[in-house]
PDB file of N, CA and C in Angstrom:
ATOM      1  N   UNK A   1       1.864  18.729  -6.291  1.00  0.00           N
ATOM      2  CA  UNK A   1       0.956  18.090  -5.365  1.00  0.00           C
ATOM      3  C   UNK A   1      -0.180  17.432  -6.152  1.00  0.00           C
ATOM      4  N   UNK A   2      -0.636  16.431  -5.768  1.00  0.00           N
ATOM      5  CA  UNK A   2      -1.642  15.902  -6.319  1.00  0.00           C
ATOM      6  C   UNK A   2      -2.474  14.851  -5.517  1.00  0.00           C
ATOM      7  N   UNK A   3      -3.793  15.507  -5.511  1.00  0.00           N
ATOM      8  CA  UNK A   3      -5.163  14.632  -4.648  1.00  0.00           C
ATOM      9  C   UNK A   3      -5.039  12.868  -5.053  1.00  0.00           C
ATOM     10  N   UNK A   4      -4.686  12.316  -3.680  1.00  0.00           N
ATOM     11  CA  UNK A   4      -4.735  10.600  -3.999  1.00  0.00           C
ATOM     12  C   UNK A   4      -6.420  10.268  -3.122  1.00  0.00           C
ATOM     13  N   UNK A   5      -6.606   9.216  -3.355  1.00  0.00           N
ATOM     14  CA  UNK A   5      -7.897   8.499  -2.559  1.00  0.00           C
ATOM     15  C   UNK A   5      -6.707   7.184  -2.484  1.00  0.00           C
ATOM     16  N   UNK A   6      -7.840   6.819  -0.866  1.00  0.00           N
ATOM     17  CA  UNK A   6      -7.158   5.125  -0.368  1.00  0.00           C
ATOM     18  C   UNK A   6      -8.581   4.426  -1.538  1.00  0.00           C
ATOM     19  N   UNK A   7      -7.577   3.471  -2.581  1.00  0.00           N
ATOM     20  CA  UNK A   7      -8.918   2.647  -3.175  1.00  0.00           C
ATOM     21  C   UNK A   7      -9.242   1.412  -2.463  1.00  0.00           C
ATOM     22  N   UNK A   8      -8.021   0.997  -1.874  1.00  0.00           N
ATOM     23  CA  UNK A   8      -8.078  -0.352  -1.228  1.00  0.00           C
ATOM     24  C   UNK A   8      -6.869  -0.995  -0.304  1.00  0.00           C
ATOM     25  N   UNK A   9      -7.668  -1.612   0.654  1.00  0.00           N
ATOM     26  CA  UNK A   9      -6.415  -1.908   2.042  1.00  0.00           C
ATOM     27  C   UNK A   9      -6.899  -3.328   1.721  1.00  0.00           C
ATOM     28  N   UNK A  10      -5.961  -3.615   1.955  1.00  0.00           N
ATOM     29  CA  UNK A  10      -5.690  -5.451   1.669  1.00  0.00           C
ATOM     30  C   UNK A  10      -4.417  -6.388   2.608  1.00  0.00           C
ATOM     31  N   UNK A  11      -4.724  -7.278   2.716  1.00  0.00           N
ATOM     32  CA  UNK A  11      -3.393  -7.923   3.853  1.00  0.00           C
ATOM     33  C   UNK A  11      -3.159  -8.991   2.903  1.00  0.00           C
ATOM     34  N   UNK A  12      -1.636  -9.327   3.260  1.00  0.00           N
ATOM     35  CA  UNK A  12      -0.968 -10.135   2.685  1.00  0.00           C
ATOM     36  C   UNK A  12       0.253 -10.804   3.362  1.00  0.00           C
ATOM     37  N   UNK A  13       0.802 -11.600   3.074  1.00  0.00           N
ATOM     38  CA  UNK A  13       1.800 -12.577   3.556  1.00  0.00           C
ATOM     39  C   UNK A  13       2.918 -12.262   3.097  1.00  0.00           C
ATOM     40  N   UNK A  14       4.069 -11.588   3.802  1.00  0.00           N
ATOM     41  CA  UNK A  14       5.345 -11.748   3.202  1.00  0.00           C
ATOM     42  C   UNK A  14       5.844 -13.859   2.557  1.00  0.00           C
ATOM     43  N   UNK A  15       6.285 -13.516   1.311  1.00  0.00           N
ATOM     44  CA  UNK A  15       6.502 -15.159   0.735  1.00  0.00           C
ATOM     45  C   UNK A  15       7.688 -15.674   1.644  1.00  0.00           C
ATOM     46  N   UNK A  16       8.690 -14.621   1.745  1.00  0.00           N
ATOM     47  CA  UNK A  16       9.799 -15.091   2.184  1.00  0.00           C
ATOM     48  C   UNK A  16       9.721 -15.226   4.338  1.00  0.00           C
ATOM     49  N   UNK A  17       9.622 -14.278   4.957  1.00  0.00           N
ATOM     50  CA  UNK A  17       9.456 -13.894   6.013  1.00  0.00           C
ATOM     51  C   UNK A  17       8.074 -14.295   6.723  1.00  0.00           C
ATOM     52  N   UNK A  18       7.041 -14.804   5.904  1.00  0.00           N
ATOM     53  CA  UNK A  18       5.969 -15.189   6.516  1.00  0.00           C
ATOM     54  C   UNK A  18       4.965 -14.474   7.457  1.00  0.00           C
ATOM     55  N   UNK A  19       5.563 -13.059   7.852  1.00  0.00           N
ATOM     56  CA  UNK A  19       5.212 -11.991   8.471  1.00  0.00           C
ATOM     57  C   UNK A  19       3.904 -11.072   7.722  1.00  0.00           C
ATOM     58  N   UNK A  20       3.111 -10.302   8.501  1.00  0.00           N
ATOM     59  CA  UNK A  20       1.599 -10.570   7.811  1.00  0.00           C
ATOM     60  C   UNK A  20       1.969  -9.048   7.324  1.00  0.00           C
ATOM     61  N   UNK A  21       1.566  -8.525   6.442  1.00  0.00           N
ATOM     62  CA  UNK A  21       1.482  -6.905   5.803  1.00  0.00           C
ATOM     63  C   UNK A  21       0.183  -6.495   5.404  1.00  0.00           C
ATOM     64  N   UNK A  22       0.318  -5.266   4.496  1.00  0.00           N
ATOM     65  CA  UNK A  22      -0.850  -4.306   4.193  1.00  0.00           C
ATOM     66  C   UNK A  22      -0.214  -3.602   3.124  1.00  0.00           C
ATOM     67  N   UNK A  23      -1.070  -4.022   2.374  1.00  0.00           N
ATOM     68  CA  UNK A  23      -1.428  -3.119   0.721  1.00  0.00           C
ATOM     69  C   UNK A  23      -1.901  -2.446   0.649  1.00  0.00           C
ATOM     70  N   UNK A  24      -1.427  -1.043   0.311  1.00  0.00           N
ATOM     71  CA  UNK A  24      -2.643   0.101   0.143  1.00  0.00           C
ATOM     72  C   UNK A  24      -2.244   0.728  -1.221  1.00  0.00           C
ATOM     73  N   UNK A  25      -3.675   0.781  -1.988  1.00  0.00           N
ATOM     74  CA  UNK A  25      -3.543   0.963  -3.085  1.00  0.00           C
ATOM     75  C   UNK A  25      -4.026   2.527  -3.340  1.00  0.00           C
ATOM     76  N   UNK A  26      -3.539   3.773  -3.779  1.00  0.00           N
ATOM     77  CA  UNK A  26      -3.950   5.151  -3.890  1.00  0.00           C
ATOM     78  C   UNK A  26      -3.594   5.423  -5.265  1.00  0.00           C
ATOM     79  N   UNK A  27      -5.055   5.846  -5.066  1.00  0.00           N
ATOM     80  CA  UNK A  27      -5.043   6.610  -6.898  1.00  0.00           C
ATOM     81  C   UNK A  27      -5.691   7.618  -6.783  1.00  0.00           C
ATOM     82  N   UNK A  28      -5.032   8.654  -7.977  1.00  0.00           N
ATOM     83  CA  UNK A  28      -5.537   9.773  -8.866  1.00  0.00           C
ATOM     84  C   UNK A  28      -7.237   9.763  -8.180  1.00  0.00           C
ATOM     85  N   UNK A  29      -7.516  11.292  -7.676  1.00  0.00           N
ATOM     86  CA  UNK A  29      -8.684  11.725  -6.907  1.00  0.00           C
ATOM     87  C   UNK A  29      -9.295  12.829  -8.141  1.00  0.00           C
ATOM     88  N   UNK A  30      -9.816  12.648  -9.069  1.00  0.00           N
ATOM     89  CA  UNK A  30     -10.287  13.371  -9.942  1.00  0.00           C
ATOM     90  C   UNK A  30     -11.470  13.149 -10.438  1.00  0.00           C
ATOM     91  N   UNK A  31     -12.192  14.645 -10.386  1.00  0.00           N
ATOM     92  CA  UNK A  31     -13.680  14.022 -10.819  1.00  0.00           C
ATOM     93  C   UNK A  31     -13.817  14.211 -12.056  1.00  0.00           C
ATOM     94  N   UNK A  32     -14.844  13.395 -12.657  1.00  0.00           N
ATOM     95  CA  UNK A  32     -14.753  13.143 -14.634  1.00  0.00           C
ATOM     96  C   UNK A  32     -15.467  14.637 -14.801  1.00  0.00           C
ATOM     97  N   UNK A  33     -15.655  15.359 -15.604  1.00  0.00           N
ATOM     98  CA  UNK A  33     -16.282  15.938 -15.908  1.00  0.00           C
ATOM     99  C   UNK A  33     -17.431  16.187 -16.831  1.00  0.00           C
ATOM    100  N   UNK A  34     -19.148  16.444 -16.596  1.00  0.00           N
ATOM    101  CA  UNK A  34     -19.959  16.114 -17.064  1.00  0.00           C
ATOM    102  C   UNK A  34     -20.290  17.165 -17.995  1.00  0.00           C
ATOM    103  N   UNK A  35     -21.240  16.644 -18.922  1.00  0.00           N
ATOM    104  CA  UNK A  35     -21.171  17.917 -20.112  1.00  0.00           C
ATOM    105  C   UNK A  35     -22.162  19.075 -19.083  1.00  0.00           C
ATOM    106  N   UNK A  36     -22.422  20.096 -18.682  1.00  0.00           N
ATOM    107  CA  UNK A  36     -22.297  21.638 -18.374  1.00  0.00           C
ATOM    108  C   UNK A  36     -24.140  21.628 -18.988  1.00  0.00           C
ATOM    109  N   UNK A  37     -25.013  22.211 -18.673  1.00  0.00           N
ATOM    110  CA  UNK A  37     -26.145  22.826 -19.078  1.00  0.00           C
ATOM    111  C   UNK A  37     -25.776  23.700 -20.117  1.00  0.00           C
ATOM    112  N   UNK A  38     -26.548  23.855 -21.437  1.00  0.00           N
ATOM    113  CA  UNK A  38     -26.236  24.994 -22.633  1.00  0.00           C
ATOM    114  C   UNK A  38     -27.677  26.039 -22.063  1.00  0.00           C
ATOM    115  N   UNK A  39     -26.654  27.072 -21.891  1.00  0.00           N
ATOM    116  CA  UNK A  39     -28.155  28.284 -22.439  1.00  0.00           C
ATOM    117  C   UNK A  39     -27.907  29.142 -23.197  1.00  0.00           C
ATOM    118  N   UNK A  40     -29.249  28.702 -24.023  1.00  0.00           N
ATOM    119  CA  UNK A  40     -28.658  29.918 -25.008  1.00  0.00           C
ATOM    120  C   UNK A  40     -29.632  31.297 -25.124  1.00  0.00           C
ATOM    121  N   UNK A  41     -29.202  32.477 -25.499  1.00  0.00           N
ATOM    122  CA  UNK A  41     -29.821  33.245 -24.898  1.00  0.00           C
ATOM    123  C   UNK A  41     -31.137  33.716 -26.188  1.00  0.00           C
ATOM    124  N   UNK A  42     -31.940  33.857 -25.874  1.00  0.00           N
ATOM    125  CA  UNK A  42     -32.908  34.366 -26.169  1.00  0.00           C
ATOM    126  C   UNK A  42     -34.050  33.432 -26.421  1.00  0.00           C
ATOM    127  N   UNK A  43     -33.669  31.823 -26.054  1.00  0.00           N
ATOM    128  CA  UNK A  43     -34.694  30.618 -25.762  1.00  0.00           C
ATOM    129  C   UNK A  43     -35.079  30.241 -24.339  1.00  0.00           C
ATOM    130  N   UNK A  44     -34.719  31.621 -23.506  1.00  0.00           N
ATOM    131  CA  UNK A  44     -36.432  31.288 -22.630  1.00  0.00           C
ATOM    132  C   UNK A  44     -35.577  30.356 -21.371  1.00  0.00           C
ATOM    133  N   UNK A  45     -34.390  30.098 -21.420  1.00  0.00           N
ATOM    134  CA  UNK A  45     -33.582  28.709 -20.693  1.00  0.00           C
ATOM    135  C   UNK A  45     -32.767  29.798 -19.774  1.00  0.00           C
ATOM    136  N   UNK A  46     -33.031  30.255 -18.327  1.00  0.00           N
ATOM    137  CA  UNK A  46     -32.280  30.694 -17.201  1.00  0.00           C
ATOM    138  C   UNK A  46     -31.790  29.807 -16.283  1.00  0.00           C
ATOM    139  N   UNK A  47     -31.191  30.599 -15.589  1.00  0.00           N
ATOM    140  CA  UNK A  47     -30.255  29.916 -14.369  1.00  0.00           C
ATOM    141  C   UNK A  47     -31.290  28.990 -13.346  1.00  0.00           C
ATOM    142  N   UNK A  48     -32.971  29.763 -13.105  1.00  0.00           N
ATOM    143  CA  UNK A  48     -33.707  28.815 -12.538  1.00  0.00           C
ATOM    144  C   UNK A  48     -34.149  27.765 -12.950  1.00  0.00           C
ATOM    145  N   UNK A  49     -33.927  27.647 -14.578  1.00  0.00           N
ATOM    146  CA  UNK A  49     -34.733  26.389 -14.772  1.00  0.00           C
ATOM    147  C   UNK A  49     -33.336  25.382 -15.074  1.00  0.00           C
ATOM    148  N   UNK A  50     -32.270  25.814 -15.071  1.00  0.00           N
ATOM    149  CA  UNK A  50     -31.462  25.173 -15.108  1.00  0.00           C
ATOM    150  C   UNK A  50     -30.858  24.213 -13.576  1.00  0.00           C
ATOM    151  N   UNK A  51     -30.835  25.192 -12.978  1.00  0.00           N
ATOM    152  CA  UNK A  51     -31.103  24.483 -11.422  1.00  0.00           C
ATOM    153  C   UNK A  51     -32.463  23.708 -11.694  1.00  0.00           C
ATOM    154  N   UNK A  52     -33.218  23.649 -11.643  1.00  0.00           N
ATOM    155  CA  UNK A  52     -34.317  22.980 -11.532  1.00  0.00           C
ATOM    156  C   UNK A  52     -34.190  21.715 -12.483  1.00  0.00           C
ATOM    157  N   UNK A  53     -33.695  21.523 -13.212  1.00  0.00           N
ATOM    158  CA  UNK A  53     -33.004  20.309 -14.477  1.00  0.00           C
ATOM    159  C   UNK A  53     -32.015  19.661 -13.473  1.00  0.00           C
ATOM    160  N   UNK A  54     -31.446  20.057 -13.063  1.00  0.00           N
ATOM    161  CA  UNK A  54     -30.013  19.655 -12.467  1.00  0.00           C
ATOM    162  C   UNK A  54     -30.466  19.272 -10.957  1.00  0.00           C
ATOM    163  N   UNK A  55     -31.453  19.569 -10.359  1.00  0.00           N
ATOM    164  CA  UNK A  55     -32.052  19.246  -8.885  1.00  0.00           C
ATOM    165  C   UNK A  55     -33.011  17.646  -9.475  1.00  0.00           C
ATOM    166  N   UNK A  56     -33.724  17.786 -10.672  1.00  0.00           N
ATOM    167  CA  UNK A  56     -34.165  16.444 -11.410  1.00  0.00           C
ATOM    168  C   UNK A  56     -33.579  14.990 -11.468  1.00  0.00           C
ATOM    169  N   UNK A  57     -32.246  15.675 -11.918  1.00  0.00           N
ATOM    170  CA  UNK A  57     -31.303  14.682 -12.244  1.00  0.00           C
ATOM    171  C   UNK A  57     -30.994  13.888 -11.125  1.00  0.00           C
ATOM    172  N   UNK A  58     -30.380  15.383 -10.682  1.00  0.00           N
ATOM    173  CA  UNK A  58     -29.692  14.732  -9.160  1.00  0.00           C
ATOM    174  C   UNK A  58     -30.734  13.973  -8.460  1.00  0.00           C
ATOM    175  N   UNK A  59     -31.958  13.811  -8.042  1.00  0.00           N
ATOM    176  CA  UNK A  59     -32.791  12.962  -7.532  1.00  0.00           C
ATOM    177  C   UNK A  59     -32.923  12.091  -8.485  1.00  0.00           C
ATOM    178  N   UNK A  60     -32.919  11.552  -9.529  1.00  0.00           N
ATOM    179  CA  UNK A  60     -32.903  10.780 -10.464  1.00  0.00           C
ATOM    180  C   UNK A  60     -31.941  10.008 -10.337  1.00  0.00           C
ATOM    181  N   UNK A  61     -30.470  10.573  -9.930  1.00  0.00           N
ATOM    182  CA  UNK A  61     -29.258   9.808 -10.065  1.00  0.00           C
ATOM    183  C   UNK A  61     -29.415   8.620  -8.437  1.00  0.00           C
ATOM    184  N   UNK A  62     -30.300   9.681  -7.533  1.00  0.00           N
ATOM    185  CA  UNK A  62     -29.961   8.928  -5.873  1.00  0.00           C
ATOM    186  C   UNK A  62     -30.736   7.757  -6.235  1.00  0.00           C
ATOM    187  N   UNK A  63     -31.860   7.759  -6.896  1.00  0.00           N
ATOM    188  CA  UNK A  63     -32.708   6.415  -7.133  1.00  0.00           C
ATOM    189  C   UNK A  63     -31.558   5.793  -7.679  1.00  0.00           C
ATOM    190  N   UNK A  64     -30.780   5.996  -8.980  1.00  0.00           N
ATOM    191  CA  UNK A  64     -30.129   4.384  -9.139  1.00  0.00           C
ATOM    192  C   UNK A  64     -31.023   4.563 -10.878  1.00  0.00           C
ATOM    193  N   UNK A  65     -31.289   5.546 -11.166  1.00  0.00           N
ATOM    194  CA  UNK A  65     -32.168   6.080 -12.524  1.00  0.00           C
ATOM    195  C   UNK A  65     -30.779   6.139 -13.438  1.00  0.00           C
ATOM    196  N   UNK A  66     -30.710   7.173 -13.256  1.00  0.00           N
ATOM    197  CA  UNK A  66     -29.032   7.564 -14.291  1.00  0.00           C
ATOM    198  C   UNK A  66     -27.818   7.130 -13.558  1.00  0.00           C
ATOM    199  N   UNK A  67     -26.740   6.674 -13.830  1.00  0.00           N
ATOM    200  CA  UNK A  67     -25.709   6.889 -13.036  1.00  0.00           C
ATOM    201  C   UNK A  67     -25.014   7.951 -12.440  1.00  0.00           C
ATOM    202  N   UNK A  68     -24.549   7.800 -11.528  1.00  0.00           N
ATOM    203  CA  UNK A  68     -23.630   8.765 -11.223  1.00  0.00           C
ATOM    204  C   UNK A  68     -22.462   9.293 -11.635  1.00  0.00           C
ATOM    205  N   UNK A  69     -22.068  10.191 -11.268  1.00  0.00           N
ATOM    206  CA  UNK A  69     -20.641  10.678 -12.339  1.00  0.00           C
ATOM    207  C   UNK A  69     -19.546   9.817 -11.304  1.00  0.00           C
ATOM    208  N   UNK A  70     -18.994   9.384 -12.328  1.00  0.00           N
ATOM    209  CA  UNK A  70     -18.162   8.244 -11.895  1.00  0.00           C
ATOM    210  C   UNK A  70     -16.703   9.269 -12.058  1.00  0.00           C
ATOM    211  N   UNK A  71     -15.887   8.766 -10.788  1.00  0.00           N
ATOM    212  CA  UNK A  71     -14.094   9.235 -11.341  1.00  0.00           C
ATOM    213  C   UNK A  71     -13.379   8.298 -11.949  1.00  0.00           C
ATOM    214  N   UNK A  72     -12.426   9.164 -12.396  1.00  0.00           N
ATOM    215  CA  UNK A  72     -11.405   8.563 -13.076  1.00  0.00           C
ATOM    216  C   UNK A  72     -10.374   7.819 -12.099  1.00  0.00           C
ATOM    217  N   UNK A  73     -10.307   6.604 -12.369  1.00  0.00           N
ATOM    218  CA  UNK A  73      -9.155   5.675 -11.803  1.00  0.00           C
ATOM    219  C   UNK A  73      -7.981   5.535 -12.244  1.00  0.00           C
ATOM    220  N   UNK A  74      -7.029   6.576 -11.559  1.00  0.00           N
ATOM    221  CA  UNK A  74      -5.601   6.640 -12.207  1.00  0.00           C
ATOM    222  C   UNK A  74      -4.968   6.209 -10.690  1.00  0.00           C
ATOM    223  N   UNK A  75      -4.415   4.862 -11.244  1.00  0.00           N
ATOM    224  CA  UNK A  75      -3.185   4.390 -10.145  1.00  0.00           C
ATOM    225  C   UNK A  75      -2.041   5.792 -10.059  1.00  0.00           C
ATOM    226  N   UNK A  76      -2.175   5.690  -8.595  1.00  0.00           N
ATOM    227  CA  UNK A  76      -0.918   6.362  -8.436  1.00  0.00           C
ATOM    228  C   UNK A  76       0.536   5.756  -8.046  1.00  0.00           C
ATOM    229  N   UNK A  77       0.124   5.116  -6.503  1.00  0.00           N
ATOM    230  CA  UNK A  77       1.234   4.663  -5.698  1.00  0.00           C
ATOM    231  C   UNK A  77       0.438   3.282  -4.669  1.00  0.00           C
ATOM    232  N   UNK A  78       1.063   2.217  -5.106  1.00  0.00           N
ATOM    233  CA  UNK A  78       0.606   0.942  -3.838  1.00  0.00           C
ATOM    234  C   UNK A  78       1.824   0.709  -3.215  1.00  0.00           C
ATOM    235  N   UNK A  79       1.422   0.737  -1.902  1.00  0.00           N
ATOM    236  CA  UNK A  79       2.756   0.348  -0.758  1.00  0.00           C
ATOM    237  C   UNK A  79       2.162  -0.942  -0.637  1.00  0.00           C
ATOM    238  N   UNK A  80       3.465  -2.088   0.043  1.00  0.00           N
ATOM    239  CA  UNK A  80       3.854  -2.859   0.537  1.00  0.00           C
ATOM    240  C   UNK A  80       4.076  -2.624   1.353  1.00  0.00           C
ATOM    241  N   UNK A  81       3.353  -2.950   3.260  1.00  0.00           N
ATOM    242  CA  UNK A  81       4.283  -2.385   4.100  1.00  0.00           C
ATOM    243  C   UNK A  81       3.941  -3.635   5.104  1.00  0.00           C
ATOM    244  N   UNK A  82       5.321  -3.961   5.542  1.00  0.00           N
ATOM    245  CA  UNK A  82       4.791  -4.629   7.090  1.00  0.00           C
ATOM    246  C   UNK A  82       4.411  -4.161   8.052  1.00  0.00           C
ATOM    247  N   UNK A  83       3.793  -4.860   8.936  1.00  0.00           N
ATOM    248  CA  UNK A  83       2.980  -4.356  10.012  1.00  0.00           C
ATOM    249  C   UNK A  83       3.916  -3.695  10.576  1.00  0.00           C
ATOM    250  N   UNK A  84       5.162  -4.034  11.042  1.00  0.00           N
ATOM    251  CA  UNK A  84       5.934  -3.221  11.831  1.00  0.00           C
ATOM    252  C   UNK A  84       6.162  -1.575  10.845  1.00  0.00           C
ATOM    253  N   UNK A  85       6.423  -1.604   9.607  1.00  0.00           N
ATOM    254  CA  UNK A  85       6.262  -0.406   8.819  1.00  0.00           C
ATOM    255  C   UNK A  85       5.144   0.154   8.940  1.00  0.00           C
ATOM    256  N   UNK A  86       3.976  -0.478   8.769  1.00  0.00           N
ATOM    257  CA  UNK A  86       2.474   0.254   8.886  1.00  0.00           C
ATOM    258  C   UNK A  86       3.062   0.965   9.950  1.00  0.00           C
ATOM    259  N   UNK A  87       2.805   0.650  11.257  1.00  0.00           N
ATOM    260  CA  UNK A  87       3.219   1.255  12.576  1.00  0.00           C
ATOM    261  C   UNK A  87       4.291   2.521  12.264  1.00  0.00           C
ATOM    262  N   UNK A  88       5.100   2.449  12.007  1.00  0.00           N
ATOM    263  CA  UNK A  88       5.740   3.276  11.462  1.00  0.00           C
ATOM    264  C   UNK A  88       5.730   4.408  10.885  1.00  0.00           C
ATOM    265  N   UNK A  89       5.076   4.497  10.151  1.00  0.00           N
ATOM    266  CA  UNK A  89       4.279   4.897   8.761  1.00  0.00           C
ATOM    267  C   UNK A  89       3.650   6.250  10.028  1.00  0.00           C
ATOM    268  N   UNK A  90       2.602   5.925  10.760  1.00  0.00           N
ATOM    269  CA  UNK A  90       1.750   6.536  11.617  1.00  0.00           C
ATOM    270  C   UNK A  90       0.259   7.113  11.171  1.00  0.00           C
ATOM    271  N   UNK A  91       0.294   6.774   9.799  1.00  0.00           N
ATOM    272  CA  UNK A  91      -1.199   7.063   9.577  1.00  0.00           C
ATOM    273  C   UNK A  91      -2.181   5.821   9.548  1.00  0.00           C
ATOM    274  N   UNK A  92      -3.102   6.077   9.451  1.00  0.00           N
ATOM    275  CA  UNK A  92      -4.695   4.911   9.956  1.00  0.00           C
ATOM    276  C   UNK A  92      -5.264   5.179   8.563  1.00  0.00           C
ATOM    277  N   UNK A  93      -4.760   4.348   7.639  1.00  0.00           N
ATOM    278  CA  UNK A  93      -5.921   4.598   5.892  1.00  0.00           C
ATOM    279  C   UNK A  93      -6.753   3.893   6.626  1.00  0.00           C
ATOM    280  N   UNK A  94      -7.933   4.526   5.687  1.00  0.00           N
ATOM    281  CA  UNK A  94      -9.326   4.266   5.704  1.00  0.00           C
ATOM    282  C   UNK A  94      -9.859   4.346   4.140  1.00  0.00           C
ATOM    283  N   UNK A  95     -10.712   3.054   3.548  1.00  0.00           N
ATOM    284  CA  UNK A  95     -10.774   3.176   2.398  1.00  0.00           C
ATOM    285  C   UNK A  95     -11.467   4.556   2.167  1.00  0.00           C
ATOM    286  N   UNK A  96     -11.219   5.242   1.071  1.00  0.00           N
ATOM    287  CA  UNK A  96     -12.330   6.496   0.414  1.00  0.00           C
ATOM    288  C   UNK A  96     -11.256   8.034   1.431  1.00  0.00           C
ATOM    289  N   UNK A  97     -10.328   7.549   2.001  1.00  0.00           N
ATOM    290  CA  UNK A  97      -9.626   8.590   2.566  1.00  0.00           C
ATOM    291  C   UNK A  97      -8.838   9.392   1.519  1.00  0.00           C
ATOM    292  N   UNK A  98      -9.098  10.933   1.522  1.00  0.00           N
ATOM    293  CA  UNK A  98      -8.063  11.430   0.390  1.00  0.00           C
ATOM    294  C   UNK A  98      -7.017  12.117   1.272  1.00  0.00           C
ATOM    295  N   UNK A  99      -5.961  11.997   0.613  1.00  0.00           N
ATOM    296  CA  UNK A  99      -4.635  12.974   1.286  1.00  0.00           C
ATOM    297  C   UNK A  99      -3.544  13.677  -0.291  1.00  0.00           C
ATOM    298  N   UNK A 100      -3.254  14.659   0.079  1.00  0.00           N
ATOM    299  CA  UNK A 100      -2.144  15.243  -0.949  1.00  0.00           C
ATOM    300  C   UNK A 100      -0.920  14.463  -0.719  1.00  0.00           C
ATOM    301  N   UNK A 101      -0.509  14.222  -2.014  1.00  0.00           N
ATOM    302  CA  UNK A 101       0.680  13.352  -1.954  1.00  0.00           C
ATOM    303  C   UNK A 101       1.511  14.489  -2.244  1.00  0.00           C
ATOM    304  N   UNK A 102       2.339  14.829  -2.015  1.00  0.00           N
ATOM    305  CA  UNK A 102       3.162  16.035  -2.071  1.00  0.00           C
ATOM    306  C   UNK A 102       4.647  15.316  -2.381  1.00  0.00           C
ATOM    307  N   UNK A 103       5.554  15.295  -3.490  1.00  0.00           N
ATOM    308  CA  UNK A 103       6.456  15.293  -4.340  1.00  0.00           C
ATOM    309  C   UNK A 103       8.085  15.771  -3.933  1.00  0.00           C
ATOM    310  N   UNK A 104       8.390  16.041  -3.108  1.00  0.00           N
ATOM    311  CA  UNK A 104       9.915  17.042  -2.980  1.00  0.00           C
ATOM    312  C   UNK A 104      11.438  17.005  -2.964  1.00  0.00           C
ATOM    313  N   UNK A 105      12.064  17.074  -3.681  1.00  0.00           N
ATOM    314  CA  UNK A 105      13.657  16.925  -3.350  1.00  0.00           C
ATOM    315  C   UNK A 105      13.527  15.262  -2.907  1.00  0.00           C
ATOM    316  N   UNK A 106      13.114  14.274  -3.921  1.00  0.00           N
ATOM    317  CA  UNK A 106      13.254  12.826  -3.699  1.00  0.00           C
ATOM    318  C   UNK A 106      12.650  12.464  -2.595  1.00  0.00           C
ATOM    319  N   UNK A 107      11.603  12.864  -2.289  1.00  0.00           N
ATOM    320  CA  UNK A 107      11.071  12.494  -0.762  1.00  0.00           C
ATOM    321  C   UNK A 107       9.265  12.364  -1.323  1.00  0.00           C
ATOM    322  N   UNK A 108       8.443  11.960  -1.058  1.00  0.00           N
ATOM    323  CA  UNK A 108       7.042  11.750  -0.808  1.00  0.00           C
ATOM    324  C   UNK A 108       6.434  11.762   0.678  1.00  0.00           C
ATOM    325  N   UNK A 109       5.586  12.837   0.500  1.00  0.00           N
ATOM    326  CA  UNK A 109       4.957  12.953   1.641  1.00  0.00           C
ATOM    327  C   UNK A 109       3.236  13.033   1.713  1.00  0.00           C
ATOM    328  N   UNK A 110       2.650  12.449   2.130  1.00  0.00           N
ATOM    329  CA  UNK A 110       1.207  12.325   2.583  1.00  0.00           C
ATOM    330  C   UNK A 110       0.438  13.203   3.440  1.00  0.00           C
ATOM    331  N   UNK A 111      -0.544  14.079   3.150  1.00  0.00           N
ATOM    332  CA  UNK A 111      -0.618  14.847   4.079  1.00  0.00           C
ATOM    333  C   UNK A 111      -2.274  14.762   3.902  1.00  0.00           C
ATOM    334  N   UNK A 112      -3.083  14.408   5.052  1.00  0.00           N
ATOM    335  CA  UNK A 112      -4.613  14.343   4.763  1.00  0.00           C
ATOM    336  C   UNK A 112      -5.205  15.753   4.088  1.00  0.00           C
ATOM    337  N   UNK A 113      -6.249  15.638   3.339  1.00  0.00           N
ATOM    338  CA  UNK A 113      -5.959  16.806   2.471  1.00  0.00           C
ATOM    339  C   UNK A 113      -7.897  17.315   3.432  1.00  0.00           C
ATOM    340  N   UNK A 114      -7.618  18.500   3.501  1.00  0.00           N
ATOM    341  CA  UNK A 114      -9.063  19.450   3.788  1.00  0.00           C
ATOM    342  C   UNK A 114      -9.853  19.963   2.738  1.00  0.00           C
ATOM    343  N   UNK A 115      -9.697  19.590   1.520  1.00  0.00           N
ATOM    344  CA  UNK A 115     -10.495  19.792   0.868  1.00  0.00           C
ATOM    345  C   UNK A 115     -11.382  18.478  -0.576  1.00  0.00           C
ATOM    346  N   UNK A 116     -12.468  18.596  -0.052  1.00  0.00           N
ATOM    347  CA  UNK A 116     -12.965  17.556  -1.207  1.00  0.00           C
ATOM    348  C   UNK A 116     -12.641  17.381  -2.486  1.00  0.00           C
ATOM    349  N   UNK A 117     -13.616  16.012  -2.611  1.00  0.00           N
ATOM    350  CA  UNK A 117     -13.404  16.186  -4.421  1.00  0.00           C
ATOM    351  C   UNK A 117     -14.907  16.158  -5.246  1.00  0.00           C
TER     352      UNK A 117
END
C-alpha cells in the first residue's frame, strides 16, 4: 500500500475521438524529513525549550520567514480517463486529496485514506 495525493486534474481532448477527458495526476504522499532538535545532555537544552524553538519556527515558517517543509514529488500513476470513464470510475478527485493506492493480484485499487500526512 502506498499514500498517493491528487497533484493535478486537468481536461483534455481525445486527438482521435474529439470527446473531452480528465487527467489526474497522483503522486508519492511523503513528508521530507527535517533535521530533529539535538539535546545534549548536560547543556541546559530540555524538552521545554525545545518546544519553545520549534513553536518559533513554526510561526516563523506561517509568515513566509523560513520555508516550509516541502514533500517529496514522486510520480506515481496519471490516468487518462473519459468523461464517460470518470463516471465510471465513481470517485470525485479533488486536488490535495490523499487515498491508499492498494496493489493486488494485478488489480489497483484506490481507497480514500483516514489518515494524514
Amino acid at each position: 500500500m502506498v499514500l498517493v495525493k491528487v497533484l493535478r486534474i486537468s481536461s483534455f481532448t481525445d486527438p482521435e475521438t474529439g470527446k473531452a477527458g480528465k487527467q489526474i495526476e497522483l503522486i508519492e504522499a511523503r513528508q521530507r524529513q527535517g533535521m530533529p532538535f539535538i539535546s545534549v545532555p548536560g547543556m541546559g537544552v530540555g524538552n521545554e525549550e525545545a518546544k519553545l524553538v520549534k513553536n518559533i519556527v513554526d510561526q516563523f515558517r506561517s509568515m513566509g520567514v523560513f520555508p516550509a517543509g516541502r514533500e517529496l514529488t514522486l510520480p506515481k500513476l496519471t490516468l487518462f480517463l473519459t468523461e464517460t470513464e470518470y463516471d465510471m470510475l465513481g470517485i470525485r478527485f479533488e486536488v490535495n486529496d490523499v487515498y491508499d493506492l492498494i496493489m493486488k493480484d494485478g488489480a489497483f485499487m484506490l481507497k480514500k485514506t483516514t489518515e494524514g500526512i
